[in-house]
Protein backbone atom coordinates (compact mmCIF):
# COMPACT_ATOMS: atom_id res chain seq x y z
CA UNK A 1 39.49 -9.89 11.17
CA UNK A 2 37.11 -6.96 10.46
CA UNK A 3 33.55 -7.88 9.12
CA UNK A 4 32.48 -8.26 5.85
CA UNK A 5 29.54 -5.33 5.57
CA UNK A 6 26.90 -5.49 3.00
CA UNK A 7 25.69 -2.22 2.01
CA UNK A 8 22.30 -3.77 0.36
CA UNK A 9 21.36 -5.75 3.02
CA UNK A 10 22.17 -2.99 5.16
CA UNK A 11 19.87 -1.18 3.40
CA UNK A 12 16.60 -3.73 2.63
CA UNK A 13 16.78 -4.44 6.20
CA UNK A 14 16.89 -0.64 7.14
CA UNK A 15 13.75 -0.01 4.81
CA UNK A 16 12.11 -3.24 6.33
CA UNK A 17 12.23 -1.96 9.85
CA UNK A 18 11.27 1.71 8.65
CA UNK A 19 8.19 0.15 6.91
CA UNK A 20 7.56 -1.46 9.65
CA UNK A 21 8.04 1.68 12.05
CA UNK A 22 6.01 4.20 9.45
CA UNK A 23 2.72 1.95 9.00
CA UNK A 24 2.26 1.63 12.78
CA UNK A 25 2.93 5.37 13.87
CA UNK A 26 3.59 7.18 10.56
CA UNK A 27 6.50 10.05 9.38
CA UNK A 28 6.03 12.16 12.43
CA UNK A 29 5.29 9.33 15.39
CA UNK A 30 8.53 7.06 14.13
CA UNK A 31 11.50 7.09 15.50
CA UNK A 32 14.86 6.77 13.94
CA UNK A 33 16.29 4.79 17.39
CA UNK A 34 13.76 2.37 17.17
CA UNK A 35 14.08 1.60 13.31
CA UNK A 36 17.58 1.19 14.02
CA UNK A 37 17.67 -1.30 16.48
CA UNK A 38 14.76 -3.23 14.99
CA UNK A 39 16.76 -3.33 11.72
CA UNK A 40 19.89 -4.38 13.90
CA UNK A 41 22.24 -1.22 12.50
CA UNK A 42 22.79 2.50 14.42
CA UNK A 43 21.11 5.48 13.29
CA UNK A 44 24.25 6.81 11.41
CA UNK A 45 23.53 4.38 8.86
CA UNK A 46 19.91 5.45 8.26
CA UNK A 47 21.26 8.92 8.06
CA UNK A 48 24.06 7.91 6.01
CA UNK A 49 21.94 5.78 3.33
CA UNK A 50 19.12 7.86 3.35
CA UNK A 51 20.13 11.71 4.23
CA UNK A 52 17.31 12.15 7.07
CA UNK A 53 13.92 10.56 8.36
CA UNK A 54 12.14 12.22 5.64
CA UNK A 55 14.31 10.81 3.13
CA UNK A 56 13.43 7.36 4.75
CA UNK A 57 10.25 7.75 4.84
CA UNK A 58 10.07 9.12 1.30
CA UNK A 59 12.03 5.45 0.15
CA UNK A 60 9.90 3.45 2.35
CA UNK A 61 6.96 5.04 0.58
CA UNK A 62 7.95 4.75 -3.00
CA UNK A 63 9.23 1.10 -2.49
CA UNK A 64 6.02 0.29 -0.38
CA UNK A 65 3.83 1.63 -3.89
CA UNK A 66 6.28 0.00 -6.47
CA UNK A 67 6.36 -3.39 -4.50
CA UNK A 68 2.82 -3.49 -5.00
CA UNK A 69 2.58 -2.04 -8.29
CA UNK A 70 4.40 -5.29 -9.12
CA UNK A 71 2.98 -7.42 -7.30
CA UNK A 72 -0.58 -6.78 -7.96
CA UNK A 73 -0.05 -5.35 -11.60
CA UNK A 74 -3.53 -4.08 -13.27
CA UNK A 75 -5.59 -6.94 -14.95
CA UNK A 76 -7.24 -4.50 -18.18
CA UNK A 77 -9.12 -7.12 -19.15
CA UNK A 78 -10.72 -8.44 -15.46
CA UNK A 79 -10.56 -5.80 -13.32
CA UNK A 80 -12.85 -7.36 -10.94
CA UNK A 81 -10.51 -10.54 -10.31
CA UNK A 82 -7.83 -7.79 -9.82
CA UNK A 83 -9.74 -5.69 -7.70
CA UNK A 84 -10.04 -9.37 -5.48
CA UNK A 85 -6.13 -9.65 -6.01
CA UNK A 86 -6.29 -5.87 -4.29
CA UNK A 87 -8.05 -6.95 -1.45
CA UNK A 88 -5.96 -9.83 -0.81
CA UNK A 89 -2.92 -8.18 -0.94
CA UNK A 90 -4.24 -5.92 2.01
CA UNK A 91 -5.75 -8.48 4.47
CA UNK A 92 -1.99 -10.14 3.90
CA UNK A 93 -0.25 -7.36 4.95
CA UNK A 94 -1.72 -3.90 5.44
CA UNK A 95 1.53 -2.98 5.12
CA UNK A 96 1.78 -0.90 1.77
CA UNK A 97 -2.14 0.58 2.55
CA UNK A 98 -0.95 1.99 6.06
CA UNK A 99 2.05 3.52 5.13
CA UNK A 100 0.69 5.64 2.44
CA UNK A 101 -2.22 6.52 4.66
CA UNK A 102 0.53 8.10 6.54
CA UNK A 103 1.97 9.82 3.27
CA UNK A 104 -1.62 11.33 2.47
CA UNK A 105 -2.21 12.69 6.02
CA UNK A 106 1.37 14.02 6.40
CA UNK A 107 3.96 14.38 3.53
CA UNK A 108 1.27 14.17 0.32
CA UNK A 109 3.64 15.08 -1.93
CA UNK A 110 5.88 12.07 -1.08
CA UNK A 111 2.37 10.05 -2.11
CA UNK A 112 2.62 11.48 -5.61
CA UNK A 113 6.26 10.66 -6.12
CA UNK A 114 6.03 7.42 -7.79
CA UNK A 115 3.91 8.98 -10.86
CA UNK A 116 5.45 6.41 -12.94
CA UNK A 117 4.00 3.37 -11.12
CA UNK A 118 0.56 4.94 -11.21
CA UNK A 119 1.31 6.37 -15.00
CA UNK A 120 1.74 2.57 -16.12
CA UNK A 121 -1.55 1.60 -14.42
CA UNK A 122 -3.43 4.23 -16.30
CA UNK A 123 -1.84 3.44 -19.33
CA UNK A 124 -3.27 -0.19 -19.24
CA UNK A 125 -6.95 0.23 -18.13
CA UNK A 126 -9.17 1.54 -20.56
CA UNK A 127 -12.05 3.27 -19.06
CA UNK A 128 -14.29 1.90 -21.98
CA UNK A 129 -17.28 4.32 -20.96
CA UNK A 130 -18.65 7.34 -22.84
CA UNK A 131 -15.67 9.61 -22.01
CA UNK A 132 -17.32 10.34 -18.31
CA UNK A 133 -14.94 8.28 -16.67
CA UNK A 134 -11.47 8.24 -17.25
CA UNK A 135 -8.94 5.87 -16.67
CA UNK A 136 -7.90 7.12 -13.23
CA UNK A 137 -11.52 7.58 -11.84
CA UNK A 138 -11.67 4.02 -12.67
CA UNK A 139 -8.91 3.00 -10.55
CA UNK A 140 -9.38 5.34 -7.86
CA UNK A 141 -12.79 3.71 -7.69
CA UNK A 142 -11.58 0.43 -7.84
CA UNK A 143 -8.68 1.27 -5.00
CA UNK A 144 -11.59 2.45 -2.76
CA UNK A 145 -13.59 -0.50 -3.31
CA UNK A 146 -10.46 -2.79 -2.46
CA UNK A 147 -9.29 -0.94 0.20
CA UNK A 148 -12.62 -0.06 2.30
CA UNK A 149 -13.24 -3.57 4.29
CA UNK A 150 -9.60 -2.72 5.60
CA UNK A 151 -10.05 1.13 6.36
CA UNK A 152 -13.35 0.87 7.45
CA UNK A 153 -14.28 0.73 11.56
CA UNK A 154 -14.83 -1.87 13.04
CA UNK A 155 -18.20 -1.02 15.04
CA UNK A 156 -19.34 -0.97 11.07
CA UNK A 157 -18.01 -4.12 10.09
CA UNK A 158 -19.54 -6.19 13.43
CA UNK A 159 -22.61 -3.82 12.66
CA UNK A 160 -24.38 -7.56 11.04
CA UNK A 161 -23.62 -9.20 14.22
CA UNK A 162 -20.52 -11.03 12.12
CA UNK A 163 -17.11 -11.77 13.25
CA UNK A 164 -15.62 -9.79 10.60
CA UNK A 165 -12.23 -11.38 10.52
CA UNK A 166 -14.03 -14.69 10.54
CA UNK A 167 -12.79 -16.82 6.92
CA UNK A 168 -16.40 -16.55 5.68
CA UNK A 169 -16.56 -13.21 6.64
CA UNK A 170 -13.70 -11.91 4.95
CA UNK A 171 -14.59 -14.22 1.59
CA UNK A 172 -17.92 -12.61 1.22
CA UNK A 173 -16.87 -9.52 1.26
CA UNK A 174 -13.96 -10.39 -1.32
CA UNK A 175 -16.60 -11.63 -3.56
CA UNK A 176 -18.91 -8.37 -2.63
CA UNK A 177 -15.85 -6.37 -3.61
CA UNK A 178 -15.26 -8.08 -7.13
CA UNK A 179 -19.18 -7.93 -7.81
CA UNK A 180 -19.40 -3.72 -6.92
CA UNK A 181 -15.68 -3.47 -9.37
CA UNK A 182 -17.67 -5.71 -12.19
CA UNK A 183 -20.43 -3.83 -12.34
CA UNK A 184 -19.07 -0.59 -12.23
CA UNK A 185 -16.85 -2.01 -15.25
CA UNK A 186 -19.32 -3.59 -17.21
CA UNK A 187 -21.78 0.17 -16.84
């Protein structure tokens, strides 16, 4: 009897093991072997599903941005408390930060793909200032706020003589995060 094969799962655990594979090494260190055998399939499949690396990498990023687009939709009305939601989403799984690192550093355009999951972002948050800061300076700000205990080195976060990953540690600076996002809101 020849096995039943499932095309979808096929292809969610393809894009799992390539998401996998991208945020550790990026577009150019990964290797299409590898994601293959982590995602239990042969590398005819990735090229048959999804053309070429590139065109892996491209899914991987626009799934990685859309899965947390919905996951961590904007919060108009308290963007601090989403700007915490931000931050936890990243010390849960740097996952979706890493990988479009990567796309920044080495296929940028691929970064700008999903317009329409940053389009309904901008949509939603009014920048409520005098016109001198629009809707996306507000949440590139607020991206950089929630993103920088992650990206930032490590000498710099033991630089207090703290265990940075330490609970306590990593709730203070939550709550330092979702102070810096309501004040720049509330300016």
């Amino acid at each position: 009897m020849t096995p039943v094969r499932d095309a979808d799962a096929t292809q969610a655990r393809i894009l799992d093991a390539a998401l996998a594979e991208f945020a550790a090494v990026g577009h150019a260190g990964a290797r299409v072997e590898r994601i293959a055998q982590r995602a239990g399939t042969n590398v005819r499949m990735i090229y048959a599903y999804f053309g070429s690396k590139a065109g892996l990498f491209d899914s991987a990023v626009r799934v990685v941005v859309e899965r947390m687009a919905s996951e961590v939709p904007p919060e108009p009305e308290a963007l601090a408390q989403w700007a915490g939601r931000l931050f936890d989403y990243h010390q849960a799984d740097p996952t979706a930060l890493r990988v479009s690192m990567w796309a920044q550093l080495e296929r940028p355009d691929v970064a700008a793909e999903p317009l329409e999951a940053y389009l309904s972002k901008t949509a939603t948050v009014n920048s409520g200032h005098d016109g001198t800061v629009t809707a996306v300076d507000l949440l590139v700000i607020i991206y950089a706020i929630a993103q920088a205990w992650t990206l930032t080195p490590l000498g710099l976060l033991r630089a207090d003589g703290s265990d940075p990953t330490s609970p306590e540690r990593v709730a203070q600076h939550r709550r330092a995060v979702m102070a810096a996002v309501a004040a720049i809101s509330e300016m």
